[in-house]
Protein backbone atom coordinates (compact mmCIF):
# COMPACT_ATOMS: atom_id res chain seq x y z
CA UNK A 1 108.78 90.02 104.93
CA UNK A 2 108.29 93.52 105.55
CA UNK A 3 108.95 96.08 102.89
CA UNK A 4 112.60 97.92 102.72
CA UNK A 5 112.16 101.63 102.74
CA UNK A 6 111.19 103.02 99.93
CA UNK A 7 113.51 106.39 98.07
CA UNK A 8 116.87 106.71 96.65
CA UNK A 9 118.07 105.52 100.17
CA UNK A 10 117.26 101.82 99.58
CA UNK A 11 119.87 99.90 99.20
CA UNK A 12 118.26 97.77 97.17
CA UNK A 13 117.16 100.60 94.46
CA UNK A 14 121.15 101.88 94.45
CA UNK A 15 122.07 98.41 93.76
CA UNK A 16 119.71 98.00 91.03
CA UNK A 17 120.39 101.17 89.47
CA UNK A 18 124.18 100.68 89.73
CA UNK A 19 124.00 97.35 87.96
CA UNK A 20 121.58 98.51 85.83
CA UNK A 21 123.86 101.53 85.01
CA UNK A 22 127.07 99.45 84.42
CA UNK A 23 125.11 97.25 82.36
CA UNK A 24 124.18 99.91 80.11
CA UNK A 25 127.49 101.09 79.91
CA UNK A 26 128.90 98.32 78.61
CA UNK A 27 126.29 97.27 76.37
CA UNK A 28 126.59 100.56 75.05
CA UNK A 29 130.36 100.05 74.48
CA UNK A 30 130.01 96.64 72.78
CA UNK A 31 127.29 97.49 70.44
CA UNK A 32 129.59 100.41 69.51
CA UNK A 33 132.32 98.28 68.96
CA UNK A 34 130.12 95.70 67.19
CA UNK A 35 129.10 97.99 64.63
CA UNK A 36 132.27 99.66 64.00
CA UNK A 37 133.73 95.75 63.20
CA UNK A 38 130.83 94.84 61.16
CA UNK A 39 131.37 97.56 59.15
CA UNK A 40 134.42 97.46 58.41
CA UNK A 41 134.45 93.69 58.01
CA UNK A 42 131.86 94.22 55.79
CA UNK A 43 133.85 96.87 53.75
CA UNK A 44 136.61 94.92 53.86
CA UNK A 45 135.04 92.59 52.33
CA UNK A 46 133.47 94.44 49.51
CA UNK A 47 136.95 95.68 48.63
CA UNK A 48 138.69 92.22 48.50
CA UNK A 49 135.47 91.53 46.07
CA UNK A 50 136.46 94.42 43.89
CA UNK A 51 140.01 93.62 43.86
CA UNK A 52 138.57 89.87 42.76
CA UNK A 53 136.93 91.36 40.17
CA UNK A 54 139.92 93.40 38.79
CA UNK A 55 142.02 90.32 38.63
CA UNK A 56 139.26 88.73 37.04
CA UNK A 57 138.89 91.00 34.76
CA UNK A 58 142.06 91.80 34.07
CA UNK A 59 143.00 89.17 31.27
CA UNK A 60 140.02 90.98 28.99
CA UNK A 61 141.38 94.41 29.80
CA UNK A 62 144.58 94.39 28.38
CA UNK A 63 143.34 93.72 24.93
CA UNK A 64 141.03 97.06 24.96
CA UNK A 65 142.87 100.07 22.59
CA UNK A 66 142.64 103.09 24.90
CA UNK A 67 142.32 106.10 23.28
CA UNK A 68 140.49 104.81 20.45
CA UNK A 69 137.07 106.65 19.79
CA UNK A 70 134.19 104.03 19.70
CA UNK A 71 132.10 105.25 16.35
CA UNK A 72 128.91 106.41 18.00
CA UNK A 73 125.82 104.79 19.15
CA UNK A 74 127.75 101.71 19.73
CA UNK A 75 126.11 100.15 22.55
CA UNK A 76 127.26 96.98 24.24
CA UNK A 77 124.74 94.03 24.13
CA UNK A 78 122.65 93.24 27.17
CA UNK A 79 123.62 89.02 26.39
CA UNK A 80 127.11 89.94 25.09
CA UNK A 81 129.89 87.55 27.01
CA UNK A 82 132.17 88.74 29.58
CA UNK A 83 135.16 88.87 27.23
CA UNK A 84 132.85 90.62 24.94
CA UNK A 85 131.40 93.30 27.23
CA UNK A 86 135.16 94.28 28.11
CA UNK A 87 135.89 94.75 24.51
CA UNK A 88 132.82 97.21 24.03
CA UNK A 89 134.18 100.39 25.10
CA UNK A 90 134.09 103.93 24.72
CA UNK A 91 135.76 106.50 25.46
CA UNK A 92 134.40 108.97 27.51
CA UNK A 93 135.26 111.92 30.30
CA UNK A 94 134.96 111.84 34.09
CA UNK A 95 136.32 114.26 36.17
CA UNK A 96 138.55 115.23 33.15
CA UNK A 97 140.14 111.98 32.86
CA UNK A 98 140.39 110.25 29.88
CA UNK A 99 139.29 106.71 30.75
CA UNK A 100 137.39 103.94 28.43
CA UNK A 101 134.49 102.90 30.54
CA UNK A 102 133.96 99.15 29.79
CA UNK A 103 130.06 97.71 29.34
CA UNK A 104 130.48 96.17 32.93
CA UNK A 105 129.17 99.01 34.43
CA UNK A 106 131.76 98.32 37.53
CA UNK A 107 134.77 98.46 35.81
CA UNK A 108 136.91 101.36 33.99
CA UNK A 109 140.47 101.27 32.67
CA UNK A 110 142.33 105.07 32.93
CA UNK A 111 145.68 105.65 31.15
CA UNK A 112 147.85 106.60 33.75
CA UNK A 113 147.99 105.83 37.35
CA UNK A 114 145.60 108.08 39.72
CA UNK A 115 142.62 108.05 42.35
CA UNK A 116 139.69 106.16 41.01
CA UNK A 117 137.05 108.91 39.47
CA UNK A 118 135.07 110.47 42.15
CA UNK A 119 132.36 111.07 40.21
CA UNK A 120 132.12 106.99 39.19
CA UNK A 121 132.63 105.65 42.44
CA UNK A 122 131.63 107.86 45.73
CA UNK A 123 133.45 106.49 48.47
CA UNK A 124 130.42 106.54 50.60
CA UNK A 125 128.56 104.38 48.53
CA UNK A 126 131.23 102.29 47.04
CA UNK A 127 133.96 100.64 47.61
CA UNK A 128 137.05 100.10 45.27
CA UNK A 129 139.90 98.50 43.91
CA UNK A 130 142.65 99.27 41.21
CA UNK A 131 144.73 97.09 39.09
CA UNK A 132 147.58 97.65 36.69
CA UNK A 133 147.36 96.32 33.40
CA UNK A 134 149.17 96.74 30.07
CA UNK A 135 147.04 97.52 26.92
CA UNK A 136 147.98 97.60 23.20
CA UNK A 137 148.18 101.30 23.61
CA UNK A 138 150.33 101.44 26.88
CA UNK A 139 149.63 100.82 30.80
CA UNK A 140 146.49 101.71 32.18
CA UNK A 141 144.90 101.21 35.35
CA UNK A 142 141.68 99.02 35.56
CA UNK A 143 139.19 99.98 38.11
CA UNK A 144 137.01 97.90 40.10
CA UNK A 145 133.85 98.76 42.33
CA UNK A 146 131.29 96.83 44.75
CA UNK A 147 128.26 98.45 45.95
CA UNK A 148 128.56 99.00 50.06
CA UNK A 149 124.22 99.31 49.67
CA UNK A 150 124.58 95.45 51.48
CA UNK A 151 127.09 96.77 54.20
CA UNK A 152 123.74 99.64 54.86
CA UNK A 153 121.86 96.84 55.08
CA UNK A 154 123.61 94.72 57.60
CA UNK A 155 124.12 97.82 59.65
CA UNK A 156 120.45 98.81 59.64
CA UNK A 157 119.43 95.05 60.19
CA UNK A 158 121.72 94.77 63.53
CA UNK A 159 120.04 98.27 64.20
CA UNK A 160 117.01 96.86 64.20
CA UNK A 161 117.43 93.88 66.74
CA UNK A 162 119.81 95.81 68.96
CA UNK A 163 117.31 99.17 69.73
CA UNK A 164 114.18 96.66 71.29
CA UNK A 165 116.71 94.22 72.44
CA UNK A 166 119.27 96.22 74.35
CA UNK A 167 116.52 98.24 76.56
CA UNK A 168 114.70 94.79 76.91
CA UNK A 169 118.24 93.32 78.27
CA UNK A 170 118.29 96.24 80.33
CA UNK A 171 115.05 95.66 81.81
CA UNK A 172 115.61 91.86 82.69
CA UNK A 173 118.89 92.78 84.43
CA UNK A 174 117.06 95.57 86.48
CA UNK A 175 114.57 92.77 87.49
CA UNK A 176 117.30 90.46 88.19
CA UNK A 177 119.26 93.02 90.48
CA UNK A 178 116.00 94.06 91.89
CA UNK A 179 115.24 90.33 92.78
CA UNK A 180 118.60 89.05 93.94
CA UNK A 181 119.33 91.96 96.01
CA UNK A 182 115.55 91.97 97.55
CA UNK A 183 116.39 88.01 98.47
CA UNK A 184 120.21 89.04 99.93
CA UNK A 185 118.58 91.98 102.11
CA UNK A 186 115.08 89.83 103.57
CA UNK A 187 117.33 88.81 106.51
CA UNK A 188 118.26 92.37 106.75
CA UNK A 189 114.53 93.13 106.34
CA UNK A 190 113.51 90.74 109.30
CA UNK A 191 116.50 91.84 111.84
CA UNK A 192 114.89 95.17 110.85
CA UNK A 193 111.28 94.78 111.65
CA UNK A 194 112.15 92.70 115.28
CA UNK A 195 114.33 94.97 116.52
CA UNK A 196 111.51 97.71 115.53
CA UNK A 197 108.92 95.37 117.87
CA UNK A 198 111.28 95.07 120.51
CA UNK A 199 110.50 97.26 123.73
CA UNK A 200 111.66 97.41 127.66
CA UNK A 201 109.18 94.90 127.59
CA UNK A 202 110.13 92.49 126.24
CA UNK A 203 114.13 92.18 125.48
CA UNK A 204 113.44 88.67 125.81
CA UNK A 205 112.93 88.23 122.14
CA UNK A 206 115.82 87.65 119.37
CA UNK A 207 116.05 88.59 115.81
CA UNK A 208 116.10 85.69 113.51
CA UNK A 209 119.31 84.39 112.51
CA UNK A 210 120.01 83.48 108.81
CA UNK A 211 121.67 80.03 108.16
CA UNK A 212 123.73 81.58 105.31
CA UNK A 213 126.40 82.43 107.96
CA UNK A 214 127.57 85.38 106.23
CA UNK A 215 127.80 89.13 107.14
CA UNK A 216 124.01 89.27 107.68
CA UNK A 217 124.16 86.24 110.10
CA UNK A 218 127.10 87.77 111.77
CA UNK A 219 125.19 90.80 112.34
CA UNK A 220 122.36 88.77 113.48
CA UNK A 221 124.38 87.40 116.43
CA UNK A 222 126.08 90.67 116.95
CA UNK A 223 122.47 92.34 117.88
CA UNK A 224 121.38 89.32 119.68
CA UNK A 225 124.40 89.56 121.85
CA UNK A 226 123.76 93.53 122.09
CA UNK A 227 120.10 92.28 123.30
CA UNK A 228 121.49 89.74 126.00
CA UNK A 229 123.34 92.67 127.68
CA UNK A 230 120.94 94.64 127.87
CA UNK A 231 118.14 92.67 128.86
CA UNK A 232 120.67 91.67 131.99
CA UNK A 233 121.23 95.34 132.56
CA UNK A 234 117.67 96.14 132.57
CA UNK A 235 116.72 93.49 134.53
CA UNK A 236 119.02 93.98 137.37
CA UNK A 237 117.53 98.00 137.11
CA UNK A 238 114.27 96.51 137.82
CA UNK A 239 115.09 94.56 140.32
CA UNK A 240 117.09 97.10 141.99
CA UNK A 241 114.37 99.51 141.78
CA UNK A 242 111.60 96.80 142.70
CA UNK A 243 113.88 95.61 145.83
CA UNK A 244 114.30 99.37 146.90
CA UNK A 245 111.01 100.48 146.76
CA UNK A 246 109.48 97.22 148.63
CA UNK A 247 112.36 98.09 151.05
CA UNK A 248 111.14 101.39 151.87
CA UNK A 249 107.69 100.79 152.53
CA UNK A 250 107.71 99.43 155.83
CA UNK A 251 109.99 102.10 157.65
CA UNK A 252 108.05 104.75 155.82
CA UNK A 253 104.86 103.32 157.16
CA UNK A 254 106.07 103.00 160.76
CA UNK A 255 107.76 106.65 160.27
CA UNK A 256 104.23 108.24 159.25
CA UNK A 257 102.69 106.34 161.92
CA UNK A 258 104.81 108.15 164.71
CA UNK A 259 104.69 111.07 163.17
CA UNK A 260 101.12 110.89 163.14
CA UNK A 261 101.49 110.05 166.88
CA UNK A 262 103.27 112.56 168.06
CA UNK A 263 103.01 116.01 169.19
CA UNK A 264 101.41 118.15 166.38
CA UNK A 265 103.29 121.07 165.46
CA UNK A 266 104.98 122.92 162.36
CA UNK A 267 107.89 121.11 162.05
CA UNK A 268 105.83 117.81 162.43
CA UNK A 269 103.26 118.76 160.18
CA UNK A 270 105.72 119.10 157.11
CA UNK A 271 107.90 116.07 157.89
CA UNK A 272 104.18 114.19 157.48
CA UNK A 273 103.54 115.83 154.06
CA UNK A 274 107.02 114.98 153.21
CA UNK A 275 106.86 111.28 154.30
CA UNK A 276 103.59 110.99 152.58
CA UNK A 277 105.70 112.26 149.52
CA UNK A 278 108.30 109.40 150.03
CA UNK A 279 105.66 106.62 150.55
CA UNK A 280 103.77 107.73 147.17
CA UNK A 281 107.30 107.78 145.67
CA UNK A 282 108.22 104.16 146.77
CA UNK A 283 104.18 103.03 145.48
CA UNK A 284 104.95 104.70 142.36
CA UNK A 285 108.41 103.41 141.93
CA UNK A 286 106.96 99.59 142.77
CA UNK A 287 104.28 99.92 140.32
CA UNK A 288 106.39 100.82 137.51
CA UNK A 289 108.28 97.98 138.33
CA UNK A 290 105.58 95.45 137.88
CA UNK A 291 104.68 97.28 134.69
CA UNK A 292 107.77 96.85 133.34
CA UNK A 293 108.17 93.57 134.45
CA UNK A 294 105.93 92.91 132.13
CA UNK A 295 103.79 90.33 134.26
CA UNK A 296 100.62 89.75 132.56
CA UNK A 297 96.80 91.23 133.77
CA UNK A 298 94.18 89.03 135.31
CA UNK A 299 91.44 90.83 133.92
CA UNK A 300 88.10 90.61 134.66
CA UNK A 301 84.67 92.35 133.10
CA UNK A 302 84.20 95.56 134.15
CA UNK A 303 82.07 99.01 133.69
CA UNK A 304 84.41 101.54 132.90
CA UNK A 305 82.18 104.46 133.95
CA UNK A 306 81.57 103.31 137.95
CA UNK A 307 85.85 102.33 137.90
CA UNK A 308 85.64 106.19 137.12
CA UNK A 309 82.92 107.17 138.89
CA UNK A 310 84.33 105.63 142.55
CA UNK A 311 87.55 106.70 142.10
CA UNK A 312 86.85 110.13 140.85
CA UNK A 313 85.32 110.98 143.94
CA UNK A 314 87.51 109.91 146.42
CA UNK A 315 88.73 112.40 148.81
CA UNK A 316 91.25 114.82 147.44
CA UNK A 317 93.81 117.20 149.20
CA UNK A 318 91.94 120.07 147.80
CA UNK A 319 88.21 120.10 148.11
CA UNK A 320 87.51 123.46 146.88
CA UNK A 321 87.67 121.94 143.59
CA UNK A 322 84.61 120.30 142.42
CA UNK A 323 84.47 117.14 140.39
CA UNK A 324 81.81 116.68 138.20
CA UNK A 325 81.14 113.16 136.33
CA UNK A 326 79.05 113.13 132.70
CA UNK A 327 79.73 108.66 132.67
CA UNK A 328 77.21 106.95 130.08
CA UNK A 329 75.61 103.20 131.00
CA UNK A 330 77.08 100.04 130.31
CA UNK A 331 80.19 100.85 128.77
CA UNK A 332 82.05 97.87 129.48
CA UNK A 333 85.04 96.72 128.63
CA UNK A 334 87.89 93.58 130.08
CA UNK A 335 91.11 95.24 132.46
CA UNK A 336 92.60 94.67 135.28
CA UNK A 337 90.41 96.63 138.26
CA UNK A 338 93.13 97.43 140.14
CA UNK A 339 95.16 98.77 136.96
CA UNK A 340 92.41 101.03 135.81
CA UNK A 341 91.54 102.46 139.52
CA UNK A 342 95.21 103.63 139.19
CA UNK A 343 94.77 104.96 135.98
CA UNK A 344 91.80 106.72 137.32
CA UNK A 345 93.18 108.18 140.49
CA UNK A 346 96.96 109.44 138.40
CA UNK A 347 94.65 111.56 136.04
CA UNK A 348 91.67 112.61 138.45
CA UNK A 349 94.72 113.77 141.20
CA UNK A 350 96.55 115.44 138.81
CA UNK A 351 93.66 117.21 137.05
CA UNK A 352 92.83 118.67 140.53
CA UNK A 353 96.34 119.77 141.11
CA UNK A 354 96.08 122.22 138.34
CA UNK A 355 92.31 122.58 138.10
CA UNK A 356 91.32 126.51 139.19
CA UNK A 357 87.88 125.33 140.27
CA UNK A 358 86.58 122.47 138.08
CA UNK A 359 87.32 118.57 137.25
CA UNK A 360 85.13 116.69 134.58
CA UNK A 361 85.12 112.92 134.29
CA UNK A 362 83.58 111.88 131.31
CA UNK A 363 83.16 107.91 130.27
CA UNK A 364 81.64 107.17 126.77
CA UNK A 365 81.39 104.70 124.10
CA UNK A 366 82.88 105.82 120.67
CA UNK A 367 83.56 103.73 117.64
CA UNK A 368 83.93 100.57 119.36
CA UNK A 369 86.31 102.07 121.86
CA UNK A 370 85.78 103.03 125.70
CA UNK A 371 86.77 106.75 125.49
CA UNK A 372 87.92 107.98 129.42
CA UNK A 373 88.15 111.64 129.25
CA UNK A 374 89.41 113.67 132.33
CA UNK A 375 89.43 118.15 132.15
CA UNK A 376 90.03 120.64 134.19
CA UNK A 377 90.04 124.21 133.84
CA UNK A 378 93.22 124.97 134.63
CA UNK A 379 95.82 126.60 132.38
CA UNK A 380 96.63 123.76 130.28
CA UNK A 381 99.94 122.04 129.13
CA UNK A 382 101.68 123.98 126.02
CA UNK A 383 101.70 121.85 122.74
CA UNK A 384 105.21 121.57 123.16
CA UNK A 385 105.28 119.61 126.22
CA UNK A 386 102.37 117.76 125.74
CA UNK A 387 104.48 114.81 124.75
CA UNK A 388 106.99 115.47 127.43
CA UNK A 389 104.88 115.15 130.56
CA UNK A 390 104.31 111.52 130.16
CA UNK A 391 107.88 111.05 130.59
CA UNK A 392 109.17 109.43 133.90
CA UNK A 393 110.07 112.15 136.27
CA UNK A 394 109.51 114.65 133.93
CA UNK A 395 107.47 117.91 136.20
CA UNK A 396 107.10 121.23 134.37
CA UNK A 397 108.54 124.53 135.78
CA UNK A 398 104.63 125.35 137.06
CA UNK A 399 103.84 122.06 138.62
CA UNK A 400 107.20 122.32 140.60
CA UNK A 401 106.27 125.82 141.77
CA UNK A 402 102.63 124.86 142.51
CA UNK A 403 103.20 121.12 144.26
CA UNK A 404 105.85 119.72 145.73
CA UNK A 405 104.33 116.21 146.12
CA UNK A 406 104.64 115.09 142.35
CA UNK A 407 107.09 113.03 141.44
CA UNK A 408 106.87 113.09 137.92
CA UNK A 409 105.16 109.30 137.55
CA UNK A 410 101.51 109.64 137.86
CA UNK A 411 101.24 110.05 133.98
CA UNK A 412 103.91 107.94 132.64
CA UNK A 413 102.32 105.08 135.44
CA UNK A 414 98.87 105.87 133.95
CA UNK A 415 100.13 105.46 130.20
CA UNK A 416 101.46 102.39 130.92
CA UNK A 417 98.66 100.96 132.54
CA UNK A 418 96.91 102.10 129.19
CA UNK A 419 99.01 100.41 127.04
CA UNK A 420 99.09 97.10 129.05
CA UNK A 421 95.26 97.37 128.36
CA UNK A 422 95.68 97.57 124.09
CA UNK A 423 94.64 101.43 124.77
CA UNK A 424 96.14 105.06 124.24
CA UNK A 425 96.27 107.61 126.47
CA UNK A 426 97.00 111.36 125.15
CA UNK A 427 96.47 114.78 125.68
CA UNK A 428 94.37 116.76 123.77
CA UNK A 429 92.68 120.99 123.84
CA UNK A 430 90.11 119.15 125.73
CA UNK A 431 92.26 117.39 128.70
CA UNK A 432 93.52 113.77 128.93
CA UNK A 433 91.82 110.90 126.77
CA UNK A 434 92.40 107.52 127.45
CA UNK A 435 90.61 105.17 124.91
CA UNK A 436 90.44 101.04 125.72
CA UNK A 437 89.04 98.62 123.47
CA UNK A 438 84.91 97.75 124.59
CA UNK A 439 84.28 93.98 125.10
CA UNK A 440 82.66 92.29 122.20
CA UNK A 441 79.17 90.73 122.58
């Protein structure tokens, strides 16, 4: 399975985030509510203990005489009994209350009815509860407190598992979503990548189909179905075109030949050129028919540099330009002769179309490659259009003013022919470069 583009464009990354993002959302939601409920179970708790406490406590408490100093330096036993501890008070001053302050050091008794004393029990760190009672000296409230240090505790506790386990949650769902979603889009992946390989070529082939039958699959049968119209379209182009051209050849051929027959004048002499523009039209146009066709080489073993040499110096339409030929030994490589003596002949004609005096043909061996290299001194093709020219019936502006017998497919015929051999052919400062891979001995 090929790789899904990588960048906030995948759709596999914007799934994974967006799960991973809800995810963390509500996590973050339920460990806030979590801890808001334990607390406040927790306190809850600690207040129904205090109130326990009170009530405990409170049978003890009514026999204490508020009000009644305690002679000093009496201090309540550390093994006194409950009842006894209650019963060992003083009286003392918090936050200028009266109250007795019992030897439990959690319990108080005031003499009249108010907030429990700040400074015994901080709400923050405790929590309480009060009780009325009725002493030998009058009513009085007994107050109760419980520690909340275990609620801190339990808080800090859950604290502790939740900050490594929530990121680690977060992490596994990430990797979930990442897989899950990876394994949903590899169909998506595959229809991706054939599509990718598929060319004029060959429209024969089909992306794979997915036996989930779901909106993938659908889609795979949706482009496969795209792919059967247009490989009947294309075909009946090609045969069109491949009908047309064979078509033409004969009564071009038997119009050249009376032309070539008859009386010699002006008027004959450019219907020739322009017939022999039609029958290299109808060649062309045949050739790229079998190309696309797609009809596979019979190749043989060949030298490179004498396919270059002959056809290099075949007779040209202008021999004032002079074609020189730099081909090294024994570079040898498998093709299709009659192929590569095309190739050959496109780039040698249409280097001395625009050459001003000179054409070099230059065959080498370079990296394991057969390197074809074809210059002239011409003016050159702007980088611009050096892409452009090896489209079909694509002339520039200056070849049109200069010639009027290209059609526009020598180049995109000699690319082609290229390509059917496992080779490039570009343009470079230097001039055309075709490179073909050598045979292997």
């Amino acid at each position: 399975m090929r790789a899904l583009p990588a960048g906030l464009s995948s759709v596999r990354l914007r799934a994974t985030l967006a799960a991973t993002l809800v995810v963390a959302l509500a996590l973050g939601v339920a460990v806030l509510v979590l801890i808001v409920a334990l607390r406040g179970t927790l306190e809850g708790n600690a207040g129904a203990e205090a109130a326990r406490r009170a009530e405990a406590a409170a049978p003890y408490a009514e026999t204490v005489r508020v009000g009644e100093a305690v002679p000093e330096g009496t201090v309540p036993s550390e093994k006194s009994t409950s009842a006894a501890r209650l019963t060992e008070a003083a009286t003392v001053k918090l936050d200028d209350l009266s109250v007795v302050r019992l030897s439990d050091p959690d319990l108080v008794l005031a003499t009249r009815a108010t907030d429990s004393p700040a400074l015994w029990a901080r709400p923050a760190d405790y929590a309480v509860a009060g009780l009325q009672v009725t002493t030998p000296t009058g009513p009085a409230t007994l107050w109760s407190r419980v520690s909340l240090d275990g609620v801190e505790q339990a808080v800090r506790a859950l604290y502790g598992l939740l900050l490594p386990g929530v990121p680690a949650l977060l992490l596994v769902v990430a990797g979930m979503t990442w897989f899950s979603v990876g394994r949903a889009l590899a169909p998506v992946a595959a229809i991706r990548a054939k599509v990718a390989d598929i060319t004029a070529r060959d429209l024969h082939q089909r992306v794979p189909v997915p036996g989930s039958k779901d909106e993938i699959a659908a889609l795979a049968v949706t482009v496969n179905g795209t792919l059967d119209r247009l490989e009947t379209a294309v075909g009946r182009h090609k045969r069109f075109v491949a009908d047309a051209a064979h078509e033409l050849r004969s009564p071009i051929a038997t119009l050249r030949a009376r032309l070539e027959l008859a009386e010699q004048s002006e008027l004959t002499r450019e219907a020739l050129a322009d017939v022999e523009r039609l029958q290299s039209l109808a060649a062309d146009l045949l050739m790229l028919a079998k190309l696309d066709a797609g009809e596979p080489l019979r190749t043989d073993e060949l030298d490179l540099g004498q396919v270059a040499a002959e056809e290099s110096l075949r007779a040209r339409r202008r021999p004032d330009v002079r074609v020189e030929l730099d081909i090294e030994p024994d570079v040898v490589m498998n093709g299709s002769r009659a192929h590569l003596d095309r190739l050959v002949t496109n780039l040698a004609d249409n280097a001395v179309r625009h050459a001003a005096s000179t054409v070099c043909v230059r065959v080498h061996a370079e990296e394991g490659e057969a390197v074809l290299e074809v210059r002239d001194d011409g003016p050159g093709i702007p980088p611009e259009q050096r892409e452009a020219v090896f489209g079909r019936f694509t002339r520039l502006d200056e070849a049109r003013a200069r010639d009027a017998g290209g059609a526009g497919l020598g180049l995109p015929i000699a690319r082609d022919i290229a390509h059917l051999h496992d080779g490039t052919l570009t343009y470079t400062e230097a001039g055309f470069v075709a490179r073909f891979p050598l045979r292997i001995t």
